[in-house]
Protein backbone atom coordinates (compact mmCIF):
# COMPACT_ATOMS: atom_id res chain seq x y z
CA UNK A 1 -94.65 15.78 0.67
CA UNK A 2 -91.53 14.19 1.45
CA UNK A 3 -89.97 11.23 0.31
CA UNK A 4 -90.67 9.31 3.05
CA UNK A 5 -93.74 10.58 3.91
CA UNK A 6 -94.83 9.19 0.53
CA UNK A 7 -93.50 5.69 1.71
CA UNK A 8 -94.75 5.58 4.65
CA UNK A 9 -98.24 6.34 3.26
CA UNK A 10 -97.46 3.47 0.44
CA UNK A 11 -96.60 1.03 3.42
CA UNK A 12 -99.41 1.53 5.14
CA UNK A 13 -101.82 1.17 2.38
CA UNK A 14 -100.44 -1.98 1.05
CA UNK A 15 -100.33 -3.24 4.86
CA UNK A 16 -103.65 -2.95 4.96
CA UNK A 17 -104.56 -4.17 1.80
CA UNK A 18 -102.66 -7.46 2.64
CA UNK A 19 -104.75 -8.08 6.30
CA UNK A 20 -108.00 -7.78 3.80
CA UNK A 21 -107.35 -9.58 0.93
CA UNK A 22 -104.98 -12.26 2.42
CA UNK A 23 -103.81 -13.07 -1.03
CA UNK A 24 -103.74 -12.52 -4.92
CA UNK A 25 -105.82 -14.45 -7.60
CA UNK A 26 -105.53 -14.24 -11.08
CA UNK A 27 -106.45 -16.20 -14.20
CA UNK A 28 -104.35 -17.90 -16.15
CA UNK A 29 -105.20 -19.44 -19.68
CA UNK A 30 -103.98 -22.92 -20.68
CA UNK A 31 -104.47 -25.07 -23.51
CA UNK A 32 -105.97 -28.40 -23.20
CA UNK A 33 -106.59 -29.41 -26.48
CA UNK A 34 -104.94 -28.78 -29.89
CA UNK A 35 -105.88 -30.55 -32.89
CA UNK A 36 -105.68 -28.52 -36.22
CA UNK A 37 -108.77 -26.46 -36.07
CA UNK A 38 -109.89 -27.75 -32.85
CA UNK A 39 -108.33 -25.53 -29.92
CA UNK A 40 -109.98 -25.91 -26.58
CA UNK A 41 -108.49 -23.81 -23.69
CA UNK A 42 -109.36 -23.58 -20.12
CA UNK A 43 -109.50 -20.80 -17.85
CA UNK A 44 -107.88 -21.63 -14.22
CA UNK A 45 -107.54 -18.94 -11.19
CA UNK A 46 -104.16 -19.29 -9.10
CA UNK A 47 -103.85 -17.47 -6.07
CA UNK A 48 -100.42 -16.35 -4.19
CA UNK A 49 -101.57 -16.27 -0.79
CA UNK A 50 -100.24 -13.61 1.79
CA UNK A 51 -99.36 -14.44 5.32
CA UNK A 52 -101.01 -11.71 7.79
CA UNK A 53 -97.59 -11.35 9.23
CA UNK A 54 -96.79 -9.47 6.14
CA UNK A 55 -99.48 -7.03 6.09
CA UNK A 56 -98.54 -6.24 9.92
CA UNK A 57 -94.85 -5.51 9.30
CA UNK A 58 -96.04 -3.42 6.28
CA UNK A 59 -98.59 -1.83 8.76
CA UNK A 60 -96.13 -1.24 11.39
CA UNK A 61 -93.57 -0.38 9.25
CA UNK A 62 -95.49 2.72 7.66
CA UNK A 63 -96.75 3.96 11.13
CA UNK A 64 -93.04 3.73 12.72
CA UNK A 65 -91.99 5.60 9.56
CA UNK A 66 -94.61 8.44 10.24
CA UNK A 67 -94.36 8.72 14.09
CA UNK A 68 -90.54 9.23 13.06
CA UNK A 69 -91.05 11.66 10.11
CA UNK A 70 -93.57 13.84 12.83
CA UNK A 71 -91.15 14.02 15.43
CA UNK A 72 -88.31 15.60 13.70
């Protein structure tokens, strides 16, 4: 496979990983309280959302990249 091939491929996936998760959570730690022996933490989840108009481009992206590397 070609370099671009391989890219395109990537692009695509991630495209459409984007239009079906429409973001990223994760879990952070943080503590609440600290005194001496006492630690108490909490567990929060953050999410980065993604726009759909970045999976598309990613989408569109990959297939234009394809359609290019098949015509040559």
């Amino acid at each position: 496979m070609r370099l671009i091939t391989v890219v395109a491929l990537i692009l695509v996936t991630i495209g459409i990983v984007a239009l079906a998760y429409q973001g990223i959570t994760y879990t952070t730690s943080e503590k609440v309280v600290d005194l001496g022996p006492l630690k108490i933490e909490a567990k929060r989840e953050k999410t980065i959302p993604l726009p759909p108009i970045v999976g598309v481009v990613a989408l569109v992206s990959g297939v234009v990249l394809l359609l290019v590397r098949g015509r040559r």
